[in-house]
C-alpha atoms as a PDB file:
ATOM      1  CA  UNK A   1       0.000   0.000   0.000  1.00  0.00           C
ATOM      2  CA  UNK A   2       1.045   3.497  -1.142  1.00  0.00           C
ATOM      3  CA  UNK A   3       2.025   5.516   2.750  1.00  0.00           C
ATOM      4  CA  UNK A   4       0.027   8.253   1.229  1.00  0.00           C
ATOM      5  CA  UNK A   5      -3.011   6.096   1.539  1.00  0.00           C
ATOM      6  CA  UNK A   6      -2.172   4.861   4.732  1.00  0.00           C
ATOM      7  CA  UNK A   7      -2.150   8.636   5.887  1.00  0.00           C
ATOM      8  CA  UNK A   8      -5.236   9.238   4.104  1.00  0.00           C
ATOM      9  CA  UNK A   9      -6.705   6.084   6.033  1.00  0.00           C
ATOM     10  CA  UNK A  10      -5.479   7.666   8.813  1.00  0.00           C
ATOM     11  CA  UNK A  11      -6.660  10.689   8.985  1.00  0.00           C
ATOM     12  CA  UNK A  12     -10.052   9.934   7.916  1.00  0.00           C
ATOM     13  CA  UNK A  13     -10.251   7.656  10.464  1.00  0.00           C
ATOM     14  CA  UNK A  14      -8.719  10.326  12.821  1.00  0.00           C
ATOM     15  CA  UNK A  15     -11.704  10.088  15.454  1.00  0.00           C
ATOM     16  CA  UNK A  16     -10.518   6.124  16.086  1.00  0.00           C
ATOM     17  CA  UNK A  17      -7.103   6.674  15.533  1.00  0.00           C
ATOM     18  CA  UNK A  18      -6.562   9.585  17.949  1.00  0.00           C
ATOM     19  CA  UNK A  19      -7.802   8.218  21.036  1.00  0.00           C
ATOM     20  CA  UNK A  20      -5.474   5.476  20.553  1.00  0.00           C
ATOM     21  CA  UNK A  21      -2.508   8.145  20.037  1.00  0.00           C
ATOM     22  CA  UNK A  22      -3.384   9.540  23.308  1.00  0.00           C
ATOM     23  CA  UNK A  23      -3.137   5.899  25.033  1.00  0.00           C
ATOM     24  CA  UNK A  24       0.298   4.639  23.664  1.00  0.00           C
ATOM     25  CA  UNK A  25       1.604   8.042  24.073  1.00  0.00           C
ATOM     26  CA  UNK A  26       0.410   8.454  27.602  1.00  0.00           C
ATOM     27  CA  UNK A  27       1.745   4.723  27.772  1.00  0.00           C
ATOM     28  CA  UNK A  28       5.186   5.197  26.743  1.00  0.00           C
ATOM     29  CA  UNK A  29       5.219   8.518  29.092  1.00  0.00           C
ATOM     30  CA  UNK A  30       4.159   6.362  32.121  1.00  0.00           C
ATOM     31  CA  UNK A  31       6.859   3.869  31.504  1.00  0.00           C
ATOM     32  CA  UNK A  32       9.974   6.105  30.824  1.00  0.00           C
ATOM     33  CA  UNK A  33       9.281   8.157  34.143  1.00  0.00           C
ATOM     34  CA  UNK A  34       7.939   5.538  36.251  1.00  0.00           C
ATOM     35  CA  UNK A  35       8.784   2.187  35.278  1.00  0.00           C
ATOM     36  CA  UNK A  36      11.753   0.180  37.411  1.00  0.00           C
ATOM     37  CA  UNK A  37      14.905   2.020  36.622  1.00  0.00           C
ATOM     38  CA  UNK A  38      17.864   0.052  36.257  1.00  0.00           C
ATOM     39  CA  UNK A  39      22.032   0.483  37.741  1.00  0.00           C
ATOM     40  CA  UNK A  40      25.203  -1.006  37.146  1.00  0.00           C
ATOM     41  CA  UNK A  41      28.369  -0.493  38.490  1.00  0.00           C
ATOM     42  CA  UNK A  42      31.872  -2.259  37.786  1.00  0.00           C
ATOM     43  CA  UNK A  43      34.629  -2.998  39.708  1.00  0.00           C
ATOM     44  CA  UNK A  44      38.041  -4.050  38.383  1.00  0.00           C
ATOM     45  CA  UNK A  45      40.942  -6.501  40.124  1.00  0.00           C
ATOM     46  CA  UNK A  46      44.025  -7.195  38.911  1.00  0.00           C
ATOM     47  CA  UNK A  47      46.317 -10.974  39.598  1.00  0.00           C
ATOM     48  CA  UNK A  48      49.255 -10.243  40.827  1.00  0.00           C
ATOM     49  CA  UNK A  49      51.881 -13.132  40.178  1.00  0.00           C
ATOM     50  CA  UNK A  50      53.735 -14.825  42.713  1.00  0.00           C
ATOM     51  CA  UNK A  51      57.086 -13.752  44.587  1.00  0.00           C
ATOM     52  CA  UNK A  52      58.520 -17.040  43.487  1.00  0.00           C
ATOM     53  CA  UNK A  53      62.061 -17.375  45.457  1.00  0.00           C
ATOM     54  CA  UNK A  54      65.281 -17.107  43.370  1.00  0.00           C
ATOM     55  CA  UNK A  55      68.090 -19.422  43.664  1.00  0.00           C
ATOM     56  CA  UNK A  56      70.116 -17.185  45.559  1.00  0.00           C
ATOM     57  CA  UNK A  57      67.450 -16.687  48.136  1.00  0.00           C
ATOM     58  CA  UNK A  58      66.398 -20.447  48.608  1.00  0.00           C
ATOM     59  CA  UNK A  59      70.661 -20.935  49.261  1.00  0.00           C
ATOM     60  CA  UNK A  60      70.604 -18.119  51.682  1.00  0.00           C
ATOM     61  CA  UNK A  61      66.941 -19.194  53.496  1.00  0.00           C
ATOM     62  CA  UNK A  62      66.630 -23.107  53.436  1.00  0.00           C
ATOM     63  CA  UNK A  63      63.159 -22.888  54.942  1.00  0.00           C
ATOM     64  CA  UNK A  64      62.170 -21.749  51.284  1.00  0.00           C
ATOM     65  CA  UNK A  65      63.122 -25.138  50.151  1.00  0.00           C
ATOM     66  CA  UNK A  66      60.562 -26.778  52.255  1.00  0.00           C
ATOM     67  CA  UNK A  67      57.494 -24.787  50.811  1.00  0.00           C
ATOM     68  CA  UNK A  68      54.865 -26.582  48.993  1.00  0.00           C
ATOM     69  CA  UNK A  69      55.404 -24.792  45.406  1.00  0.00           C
ATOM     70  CA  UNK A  70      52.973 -27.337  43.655  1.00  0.00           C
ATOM     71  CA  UNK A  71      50.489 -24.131  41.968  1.00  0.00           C
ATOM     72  CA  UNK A  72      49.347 -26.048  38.337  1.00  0.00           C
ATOM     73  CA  UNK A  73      48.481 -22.217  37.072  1.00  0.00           C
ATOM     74  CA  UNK A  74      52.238 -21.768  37.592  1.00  0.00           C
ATOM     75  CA  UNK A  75      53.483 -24.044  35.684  1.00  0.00           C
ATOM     76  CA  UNK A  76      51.559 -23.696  32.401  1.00  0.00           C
ATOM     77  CA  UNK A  77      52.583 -21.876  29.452  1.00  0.00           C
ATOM     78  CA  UNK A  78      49.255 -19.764  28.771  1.00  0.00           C
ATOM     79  CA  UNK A  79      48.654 -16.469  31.026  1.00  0.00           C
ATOM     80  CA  UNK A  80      45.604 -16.775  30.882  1.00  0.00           C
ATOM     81  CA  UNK A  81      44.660 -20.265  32.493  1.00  0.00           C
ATOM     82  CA  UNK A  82      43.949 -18.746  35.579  1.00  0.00           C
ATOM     83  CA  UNK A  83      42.025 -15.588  34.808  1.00  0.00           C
ATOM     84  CA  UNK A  84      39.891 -18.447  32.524  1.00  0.00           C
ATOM     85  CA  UNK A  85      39.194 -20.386  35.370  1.00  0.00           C
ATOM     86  CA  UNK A  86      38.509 -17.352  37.636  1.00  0.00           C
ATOM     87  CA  UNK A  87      35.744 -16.473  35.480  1.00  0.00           C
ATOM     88  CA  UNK A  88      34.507 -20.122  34.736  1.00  0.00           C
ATOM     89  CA  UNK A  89      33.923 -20.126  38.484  1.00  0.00           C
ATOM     90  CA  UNK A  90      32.416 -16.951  38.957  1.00  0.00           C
ATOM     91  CA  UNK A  91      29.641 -17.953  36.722  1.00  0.00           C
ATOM     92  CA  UNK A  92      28.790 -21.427  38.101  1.00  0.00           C
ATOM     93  CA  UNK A  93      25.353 -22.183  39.493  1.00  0.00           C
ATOM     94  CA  UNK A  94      26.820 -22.535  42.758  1.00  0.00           C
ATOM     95  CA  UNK A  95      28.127 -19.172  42.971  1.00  0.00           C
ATOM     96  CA  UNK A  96      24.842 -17.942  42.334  1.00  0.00           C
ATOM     97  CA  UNK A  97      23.092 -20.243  44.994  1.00  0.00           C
ATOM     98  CA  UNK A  98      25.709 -18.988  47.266  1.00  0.00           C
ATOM     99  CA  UNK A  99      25.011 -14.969  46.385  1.00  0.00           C
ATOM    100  CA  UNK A 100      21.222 -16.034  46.528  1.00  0.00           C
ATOM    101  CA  UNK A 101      21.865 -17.344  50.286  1.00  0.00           C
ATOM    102  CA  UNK A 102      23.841 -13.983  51.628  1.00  0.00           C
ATOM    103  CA  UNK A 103      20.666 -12.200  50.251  1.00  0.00           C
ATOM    104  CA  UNK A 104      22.470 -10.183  47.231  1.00  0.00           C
ATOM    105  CA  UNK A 105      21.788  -9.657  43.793  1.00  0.00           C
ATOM    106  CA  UNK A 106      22.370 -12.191  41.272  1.00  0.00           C
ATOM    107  CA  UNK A 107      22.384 -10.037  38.349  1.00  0.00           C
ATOM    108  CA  UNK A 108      26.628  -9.727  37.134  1.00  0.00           C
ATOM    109  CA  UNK A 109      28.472  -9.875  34.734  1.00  0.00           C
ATOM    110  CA  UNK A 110      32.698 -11.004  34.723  1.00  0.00           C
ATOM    111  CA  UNK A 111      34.944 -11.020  32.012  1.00  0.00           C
ATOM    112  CA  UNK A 112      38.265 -10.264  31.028  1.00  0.00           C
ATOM    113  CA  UNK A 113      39.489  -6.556  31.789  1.00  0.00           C
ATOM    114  CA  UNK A 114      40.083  -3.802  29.095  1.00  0.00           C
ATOM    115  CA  UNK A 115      42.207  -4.781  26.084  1.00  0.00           C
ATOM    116  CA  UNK A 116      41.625  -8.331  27.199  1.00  0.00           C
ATOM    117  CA  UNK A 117      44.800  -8.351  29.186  1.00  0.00           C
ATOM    118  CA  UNK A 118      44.890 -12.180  31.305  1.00  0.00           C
ATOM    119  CA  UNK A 119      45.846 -10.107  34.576  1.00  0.00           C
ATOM    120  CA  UNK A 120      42.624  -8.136  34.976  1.00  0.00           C
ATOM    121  CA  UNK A 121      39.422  -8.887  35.743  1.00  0.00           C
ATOM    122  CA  UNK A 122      36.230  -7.077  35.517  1.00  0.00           C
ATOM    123  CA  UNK A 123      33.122  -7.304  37.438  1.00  0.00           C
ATOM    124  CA  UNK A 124      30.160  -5.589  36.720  1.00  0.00           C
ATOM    125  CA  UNK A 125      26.635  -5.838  38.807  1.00  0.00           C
ATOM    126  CA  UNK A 126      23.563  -4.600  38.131  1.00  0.00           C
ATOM    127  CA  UNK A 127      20.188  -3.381  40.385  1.00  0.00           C
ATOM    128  CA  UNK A 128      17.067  -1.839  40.710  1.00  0.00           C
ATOM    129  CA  UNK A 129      19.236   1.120  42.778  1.00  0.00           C
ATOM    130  CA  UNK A 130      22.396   2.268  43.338  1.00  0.00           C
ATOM    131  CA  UNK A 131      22.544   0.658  46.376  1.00  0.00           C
ATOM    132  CA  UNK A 132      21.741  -2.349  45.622  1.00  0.00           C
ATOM    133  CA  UNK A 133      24.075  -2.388  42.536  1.00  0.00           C
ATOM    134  CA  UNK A 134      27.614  -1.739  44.588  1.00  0.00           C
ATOM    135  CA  UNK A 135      26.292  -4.888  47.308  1.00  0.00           C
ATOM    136  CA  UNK A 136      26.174  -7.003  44.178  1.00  0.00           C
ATOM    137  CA  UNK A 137      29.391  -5.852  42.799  1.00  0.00           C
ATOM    138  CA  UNK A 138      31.031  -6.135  46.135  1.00  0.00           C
ATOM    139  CA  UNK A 139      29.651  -9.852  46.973  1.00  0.00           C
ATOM    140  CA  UNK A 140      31.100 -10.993  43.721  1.00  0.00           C
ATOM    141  CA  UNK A 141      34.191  -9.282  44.452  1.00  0.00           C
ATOM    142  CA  UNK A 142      34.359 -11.218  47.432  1.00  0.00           C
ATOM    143  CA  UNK A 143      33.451 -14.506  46.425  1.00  0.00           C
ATOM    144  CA  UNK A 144      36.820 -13.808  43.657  1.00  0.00           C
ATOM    145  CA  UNK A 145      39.275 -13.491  46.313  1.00  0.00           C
ATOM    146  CA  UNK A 146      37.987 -17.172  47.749  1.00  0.00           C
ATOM    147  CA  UNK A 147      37.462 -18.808  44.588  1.00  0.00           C
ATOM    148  CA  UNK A 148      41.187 -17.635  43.452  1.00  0.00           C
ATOM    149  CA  UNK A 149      42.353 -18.895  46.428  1.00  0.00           C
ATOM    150  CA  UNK A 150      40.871 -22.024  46.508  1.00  0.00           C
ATOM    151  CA  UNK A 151      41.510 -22.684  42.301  1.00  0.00           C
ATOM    152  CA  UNK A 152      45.228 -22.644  43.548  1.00  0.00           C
ATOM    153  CA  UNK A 153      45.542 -24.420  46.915  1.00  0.00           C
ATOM    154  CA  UNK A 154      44.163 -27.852  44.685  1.00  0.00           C
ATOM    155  CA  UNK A 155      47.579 -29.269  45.414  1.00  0.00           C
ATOM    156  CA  UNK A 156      48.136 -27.848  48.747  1.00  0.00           C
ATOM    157  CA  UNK A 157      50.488 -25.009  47.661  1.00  0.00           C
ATOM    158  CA  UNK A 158      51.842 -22.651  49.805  1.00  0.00           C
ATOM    159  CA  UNK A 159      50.980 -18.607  49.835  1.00  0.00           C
ATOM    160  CA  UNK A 160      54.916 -17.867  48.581  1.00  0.00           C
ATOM    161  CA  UNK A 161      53.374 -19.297  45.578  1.00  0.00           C
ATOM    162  CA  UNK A 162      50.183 -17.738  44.890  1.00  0.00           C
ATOM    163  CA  UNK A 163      48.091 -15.206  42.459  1.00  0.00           C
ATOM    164  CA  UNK A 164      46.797 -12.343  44.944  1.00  0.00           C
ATOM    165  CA  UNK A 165      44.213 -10.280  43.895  1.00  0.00           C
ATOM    166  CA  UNK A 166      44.445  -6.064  43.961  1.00  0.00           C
ATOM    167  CA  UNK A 167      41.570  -3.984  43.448  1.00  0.00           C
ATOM    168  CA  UNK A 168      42.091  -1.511  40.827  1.00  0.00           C
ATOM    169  CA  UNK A 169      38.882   0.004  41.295  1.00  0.00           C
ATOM    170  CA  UNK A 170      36.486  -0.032  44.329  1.00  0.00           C
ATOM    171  CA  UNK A 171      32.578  -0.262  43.130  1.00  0.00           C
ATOM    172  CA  UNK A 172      31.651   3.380  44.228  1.00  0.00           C
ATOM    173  CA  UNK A 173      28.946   5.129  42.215  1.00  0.00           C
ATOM    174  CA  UNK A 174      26.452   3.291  40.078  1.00  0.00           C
ATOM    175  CA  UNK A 175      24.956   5.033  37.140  1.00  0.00           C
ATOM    176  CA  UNK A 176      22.054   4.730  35.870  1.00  0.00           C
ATOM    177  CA  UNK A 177      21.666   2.418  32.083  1.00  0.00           C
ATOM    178  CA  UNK A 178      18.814   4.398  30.269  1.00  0.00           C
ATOM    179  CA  UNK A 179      18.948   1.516  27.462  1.00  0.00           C
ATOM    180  CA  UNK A 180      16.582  -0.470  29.606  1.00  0.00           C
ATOM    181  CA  UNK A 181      13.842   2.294  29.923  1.00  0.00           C
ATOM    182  CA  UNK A 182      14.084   3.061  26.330  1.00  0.00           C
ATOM    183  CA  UNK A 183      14.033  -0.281  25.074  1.00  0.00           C
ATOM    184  CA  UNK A 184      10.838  -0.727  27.633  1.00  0.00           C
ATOM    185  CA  UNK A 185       9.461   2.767  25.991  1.00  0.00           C
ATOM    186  CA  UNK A 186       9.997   0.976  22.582  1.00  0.00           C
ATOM    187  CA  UNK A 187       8.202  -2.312  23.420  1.00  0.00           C
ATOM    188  CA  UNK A 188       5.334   0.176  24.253  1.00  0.00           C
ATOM    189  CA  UNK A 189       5.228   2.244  21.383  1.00  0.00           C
ATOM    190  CA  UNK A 190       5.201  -0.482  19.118  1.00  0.00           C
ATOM    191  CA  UNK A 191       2.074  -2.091  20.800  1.00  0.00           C
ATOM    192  CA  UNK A 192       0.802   1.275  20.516  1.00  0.00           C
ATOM    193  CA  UNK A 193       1.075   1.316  16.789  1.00  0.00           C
ATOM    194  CA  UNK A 194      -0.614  -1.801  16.366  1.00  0.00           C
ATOM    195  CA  UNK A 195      -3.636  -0.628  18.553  1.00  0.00           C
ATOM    196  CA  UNK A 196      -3.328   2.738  16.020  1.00  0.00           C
ATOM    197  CA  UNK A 197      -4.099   0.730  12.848  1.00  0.00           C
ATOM    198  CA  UNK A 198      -6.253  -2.077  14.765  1.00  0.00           C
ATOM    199  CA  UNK A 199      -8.489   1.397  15.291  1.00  0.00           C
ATOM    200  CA  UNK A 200      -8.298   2.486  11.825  1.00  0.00           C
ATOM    201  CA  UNK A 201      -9.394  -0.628  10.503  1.00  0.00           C
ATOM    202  CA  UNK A 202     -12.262  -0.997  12.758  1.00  0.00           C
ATOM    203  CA  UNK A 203     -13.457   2.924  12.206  1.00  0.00           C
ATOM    204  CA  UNK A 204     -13.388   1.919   8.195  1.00  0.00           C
ATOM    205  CA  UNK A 205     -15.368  -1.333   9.093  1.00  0.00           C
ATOM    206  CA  UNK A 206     -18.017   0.954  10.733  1.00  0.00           C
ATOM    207  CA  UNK A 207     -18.100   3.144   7.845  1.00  0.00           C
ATOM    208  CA  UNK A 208     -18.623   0.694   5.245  1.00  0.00           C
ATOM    209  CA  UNK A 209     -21.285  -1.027   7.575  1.00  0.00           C
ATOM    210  CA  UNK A 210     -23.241   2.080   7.469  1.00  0.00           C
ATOM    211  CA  UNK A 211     -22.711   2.572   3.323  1.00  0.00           C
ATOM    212  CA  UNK A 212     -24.537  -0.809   2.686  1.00  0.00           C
ATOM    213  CA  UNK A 213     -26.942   0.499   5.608  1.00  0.00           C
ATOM    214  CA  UNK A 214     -27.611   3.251   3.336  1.00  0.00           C
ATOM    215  CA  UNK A 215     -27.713   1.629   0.173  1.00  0.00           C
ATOM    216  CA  UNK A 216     -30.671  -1.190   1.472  1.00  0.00           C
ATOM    217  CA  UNK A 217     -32.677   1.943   2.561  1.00  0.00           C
ATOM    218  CA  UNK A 218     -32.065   3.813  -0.562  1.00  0.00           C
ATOM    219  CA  UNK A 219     -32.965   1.109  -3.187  1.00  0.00           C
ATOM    220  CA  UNK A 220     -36.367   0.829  -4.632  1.00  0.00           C
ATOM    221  CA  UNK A 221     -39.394  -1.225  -3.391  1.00  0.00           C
ATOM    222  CA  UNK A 222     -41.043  -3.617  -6.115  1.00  0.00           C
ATOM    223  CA  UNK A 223     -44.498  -4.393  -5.996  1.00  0.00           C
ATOM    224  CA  UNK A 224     -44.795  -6.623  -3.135  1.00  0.00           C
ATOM    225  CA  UNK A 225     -43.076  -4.312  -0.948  1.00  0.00           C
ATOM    226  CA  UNK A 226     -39.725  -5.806  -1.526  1.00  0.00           C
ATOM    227  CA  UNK A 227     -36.674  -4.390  -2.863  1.00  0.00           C
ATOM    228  CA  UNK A 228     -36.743  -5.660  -6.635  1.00  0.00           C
ATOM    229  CA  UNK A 229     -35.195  -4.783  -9.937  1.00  0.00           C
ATOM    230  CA  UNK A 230     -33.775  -0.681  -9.978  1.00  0.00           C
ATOM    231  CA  UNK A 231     -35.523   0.325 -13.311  1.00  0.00           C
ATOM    232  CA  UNK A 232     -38.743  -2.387 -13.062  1.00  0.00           C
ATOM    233  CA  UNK A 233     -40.524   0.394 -11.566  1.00  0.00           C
ATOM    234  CA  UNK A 234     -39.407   2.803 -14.423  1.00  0.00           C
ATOM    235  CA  UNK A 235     -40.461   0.220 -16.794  1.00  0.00           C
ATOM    236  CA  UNK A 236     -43.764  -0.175 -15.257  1.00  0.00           C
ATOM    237  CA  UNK A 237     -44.391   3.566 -15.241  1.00  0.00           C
ATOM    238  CA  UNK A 238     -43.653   3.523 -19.243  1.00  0.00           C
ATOM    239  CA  UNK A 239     -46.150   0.477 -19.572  1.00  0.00           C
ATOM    240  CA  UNK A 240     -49.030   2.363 -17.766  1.00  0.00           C
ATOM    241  CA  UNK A 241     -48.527   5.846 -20.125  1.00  0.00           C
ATOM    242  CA  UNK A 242     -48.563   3.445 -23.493  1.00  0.00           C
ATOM    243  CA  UNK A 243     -51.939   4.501 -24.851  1.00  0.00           C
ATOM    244  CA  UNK A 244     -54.765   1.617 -25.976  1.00  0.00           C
ATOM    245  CA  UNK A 245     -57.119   1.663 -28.867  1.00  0.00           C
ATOM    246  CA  UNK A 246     -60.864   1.115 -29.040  1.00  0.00           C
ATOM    247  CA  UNK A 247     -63.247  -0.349 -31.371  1.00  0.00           C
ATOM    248  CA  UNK A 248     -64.059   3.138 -32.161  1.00  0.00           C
ATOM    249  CA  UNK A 249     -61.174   4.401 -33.464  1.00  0.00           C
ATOM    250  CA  UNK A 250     -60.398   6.354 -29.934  1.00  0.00           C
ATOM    251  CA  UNK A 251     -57.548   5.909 -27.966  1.00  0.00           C
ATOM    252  CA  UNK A 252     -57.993   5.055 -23.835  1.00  0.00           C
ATOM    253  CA  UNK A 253     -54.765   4.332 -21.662  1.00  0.00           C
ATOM    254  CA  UNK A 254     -54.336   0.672 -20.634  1.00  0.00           C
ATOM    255  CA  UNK A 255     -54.521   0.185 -16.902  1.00  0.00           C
ATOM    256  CA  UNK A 256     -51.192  -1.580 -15.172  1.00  0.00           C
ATOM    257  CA  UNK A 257     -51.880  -4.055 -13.020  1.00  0.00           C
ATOM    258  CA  UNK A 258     -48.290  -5.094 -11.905  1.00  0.00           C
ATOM    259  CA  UNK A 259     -44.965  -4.289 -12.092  1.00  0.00           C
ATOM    260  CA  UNK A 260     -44.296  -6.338 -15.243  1.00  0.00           C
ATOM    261  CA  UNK A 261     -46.545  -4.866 -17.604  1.00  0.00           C
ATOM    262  CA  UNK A 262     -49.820  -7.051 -17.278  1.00  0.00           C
ATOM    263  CA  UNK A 263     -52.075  -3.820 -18.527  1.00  0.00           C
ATOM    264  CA  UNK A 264     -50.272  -3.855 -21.827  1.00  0.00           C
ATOM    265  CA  UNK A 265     -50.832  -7.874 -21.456  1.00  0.00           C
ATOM    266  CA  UNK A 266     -54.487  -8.085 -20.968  1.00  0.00           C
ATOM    267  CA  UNK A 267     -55.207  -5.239 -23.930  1.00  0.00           C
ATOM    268  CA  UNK A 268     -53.595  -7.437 -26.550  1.00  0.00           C
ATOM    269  CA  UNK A 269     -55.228 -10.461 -25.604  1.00  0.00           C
ATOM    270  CA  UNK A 270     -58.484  -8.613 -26.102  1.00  0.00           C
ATOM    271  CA  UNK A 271     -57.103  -7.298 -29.802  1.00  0.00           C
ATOM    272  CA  UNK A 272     -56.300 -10.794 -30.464  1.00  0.00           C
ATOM    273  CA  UNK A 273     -59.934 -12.218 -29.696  1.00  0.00           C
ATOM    274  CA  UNK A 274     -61.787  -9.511 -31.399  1.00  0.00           C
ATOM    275  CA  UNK A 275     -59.596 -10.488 -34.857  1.00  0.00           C
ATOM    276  CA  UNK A 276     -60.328 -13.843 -34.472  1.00  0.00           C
ATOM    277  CA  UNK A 277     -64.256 -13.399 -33.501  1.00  0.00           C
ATOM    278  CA  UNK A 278     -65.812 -14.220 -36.853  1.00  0.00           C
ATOM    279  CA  UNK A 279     -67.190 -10.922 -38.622  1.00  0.00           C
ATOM    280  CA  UNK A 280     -71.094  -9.453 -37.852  1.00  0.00           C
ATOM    281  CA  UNK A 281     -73.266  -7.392 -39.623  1.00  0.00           C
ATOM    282  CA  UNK A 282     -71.762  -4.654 -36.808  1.00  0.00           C
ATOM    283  CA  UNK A 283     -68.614  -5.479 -38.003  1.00  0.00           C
ATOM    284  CA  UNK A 284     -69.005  -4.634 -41.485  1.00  0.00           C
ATOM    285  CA  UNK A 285     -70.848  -1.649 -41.154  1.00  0.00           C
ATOM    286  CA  UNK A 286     -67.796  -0.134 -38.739  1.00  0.00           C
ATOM    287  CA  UNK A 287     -64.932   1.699 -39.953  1.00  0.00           C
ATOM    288  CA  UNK A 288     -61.036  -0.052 -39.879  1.00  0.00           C
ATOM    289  CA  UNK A 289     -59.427   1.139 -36.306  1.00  0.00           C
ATOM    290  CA  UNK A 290     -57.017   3.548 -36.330  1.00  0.00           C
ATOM    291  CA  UNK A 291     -53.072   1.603 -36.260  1.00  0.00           C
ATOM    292  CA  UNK A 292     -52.168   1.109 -32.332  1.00  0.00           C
ATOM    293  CA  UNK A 293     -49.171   3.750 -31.471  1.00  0.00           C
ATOM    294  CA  UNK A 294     -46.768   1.181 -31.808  1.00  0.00           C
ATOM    295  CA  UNK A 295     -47.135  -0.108 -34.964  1.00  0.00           C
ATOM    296  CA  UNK A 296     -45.143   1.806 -38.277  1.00  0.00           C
ATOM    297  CA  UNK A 297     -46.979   3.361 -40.507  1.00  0.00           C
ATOM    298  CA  UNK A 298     -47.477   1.759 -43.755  1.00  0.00           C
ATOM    299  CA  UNK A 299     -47.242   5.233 -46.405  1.00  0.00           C
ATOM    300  CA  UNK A 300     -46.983   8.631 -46.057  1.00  0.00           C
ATOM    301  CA  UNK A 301     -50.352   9.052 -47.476  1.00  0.00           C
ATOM    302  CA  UNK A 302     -52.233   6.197 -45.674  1.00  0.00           C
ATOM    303  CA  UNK A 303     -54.207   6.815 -42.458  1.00  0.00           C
ATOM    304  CA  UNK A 304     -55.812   3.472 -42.988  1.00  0.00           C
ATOM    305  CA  UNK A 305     -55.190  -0.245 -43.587  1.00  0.00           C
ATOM    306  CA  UNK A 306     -56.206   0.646 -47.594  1.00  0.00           C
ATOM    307  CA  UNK A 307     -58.712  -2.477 -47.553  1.00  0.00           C
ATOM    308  CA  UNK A 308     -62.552  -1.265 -49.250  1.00  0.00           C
ATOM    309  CA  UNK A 309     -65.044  -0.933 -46.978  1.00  0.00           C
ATOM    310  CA  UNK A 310     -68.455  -3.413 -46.932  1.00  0.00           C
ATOM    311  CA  UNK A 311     -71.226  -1.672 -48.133  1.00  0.00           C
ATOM    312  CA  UNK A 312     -74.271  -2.165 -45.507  1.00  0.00           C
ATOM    313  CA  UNK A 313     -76.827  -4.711 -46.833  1.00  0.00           C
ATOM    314  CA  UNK A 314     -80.649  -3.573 -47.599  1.00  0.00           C
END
């Protein structure tokens, strides 16, 4: 469909279609200034490698010799093994069951830090206020410092030998993510459009309802009061003003009796059985009739049939 024929629609429907305007307008209005408002904040650690002794220092300190320096993350060749496994953690069920159980927020995010860099971690938590935003932010910040700790000590190795996390930064404000309201505001408007045409189309239902409405009351009654053929009234008007002929040469109009011409009907069954009554001494004593209207005429000169006239008998 052409859009300038949707406007048209639309703006002859306007007294459907504005009403629903005014309700996904004052809709979308209700939702972006009162609708739950969503906050995130993010807080960022670092992992700090280990002080792993030298071989100067385990000569000079044999007690260094003794620690248990059995960390797996230390010993393998990607950087990265341990901020993967960090984060695989972080986002097990049971971490969640365990944030659901200290009454927190379960709604985070973790992933690699900016850059991707295998050293930094970032954690980002999200809630209905600000407040509630830095407790979930915090609570997974937590839960990383025991799940780091715990990721190494598999094999029983000793602190000398272990990633430490550092805060980098402390979740402190939360802002405010306006995405969610306007995608919200969105969702609404869109409903609102469909309840825009659903009106339009229901005003141009009503309108055509009433144009066949019209039409039935408009159209012309036949003869036993119901609504017939358009022009068999016309045609029984022109049947009614068709002149008839007498015996005496004078013309009468022929009565209609119905709508399909029964006057016309009944005056040439009564020509037909006067030609075929056998002729009377009336008969041949009385002058031709005059040709009905609706024959031709047979000269230019000839008012009659032309046939001689029987002379009346002594």
């Amino acid at each position: 469909m052409d859009p300038t024929d949707v406007l048209r629609t639309l703006w002859q429907q306007r007294w459907y279609v504005l009403p629903a305007m005014v309700v996904a307008l004052a809709a979308a209005g209700y939702v972006y200034g009162f609708a739950p408002r969503s906050y995130e904040v993010t807080s960022t650690y670092a992992l700090v490698n280990p002080a792993v002794p030298t071989a100067e220092e385990l000569e000079r300190d044999p007690a260094l010799a003794a620690l248990n320096a059995d960390n797996p993350y230390l010993r393998s060749a990607d950087t990265n093994l341990i901020t993967d496994a960090l984060i695989a953690r972080l986002g097990a069920a049971s971490t969640v069951e365990r944030l659901q159980a200290d009454g927190v927020g379960t709604d985070y995010g973790v992933g690699p830090g900016v850059g991707g860099n295998g050293f930094v971690v970032d954690i980002t938590g999200v809630g209905p206020t600000p407040e509630a935003a830095v407790a979930t932010t915090a609570a997974v910040g937590t839960v990383l410092e025991r799940e780091l700790d715990d990721l190494q000590r598999v094999n029983g190795a000793d602190d000398r030998y272990l990633f430490t996390p550092l805060l980098l930064a402390p979740p402190d404000d939360a802002t405010e993510q306006f995405s969610s309201r306007l995608r919200a505001v969105i969702v609404v408007l869109l409903g609102g459009a469909v309840l825009v045409f659903a009106a339009a189309s229901l005003g141009r239902w009503r309108s055509g309802a009433r144009a066949r409405r019209a039409a039935e009351r408009a159209a012309p009654q036949g003869a036993d009061g119901h609504a017939g053929d358009p022009g068999a009234g016309a045609r029984a008007g022109a049947v009614a003003a068709r002149p008839g002929t007498t015996r005496g040469g004078k013309r009468a109009p022929v009565r209609s009796t119905g709508a399909g011409g029964g006057g016309t009907a009944r005056a040439r069954s009564s020509r037909t059985a006067t030609a075929a009554r056998p002729p009377g001494p009336a008969d041949e004593a009385a002058p031709d009739p005059a040709p009905a209207a609706d024959e031709p005429a047979r000269g230019a000169g000839a008012g009659r049939t032309g046939l001689p006239t029987a002379k009346r008998r002594g």
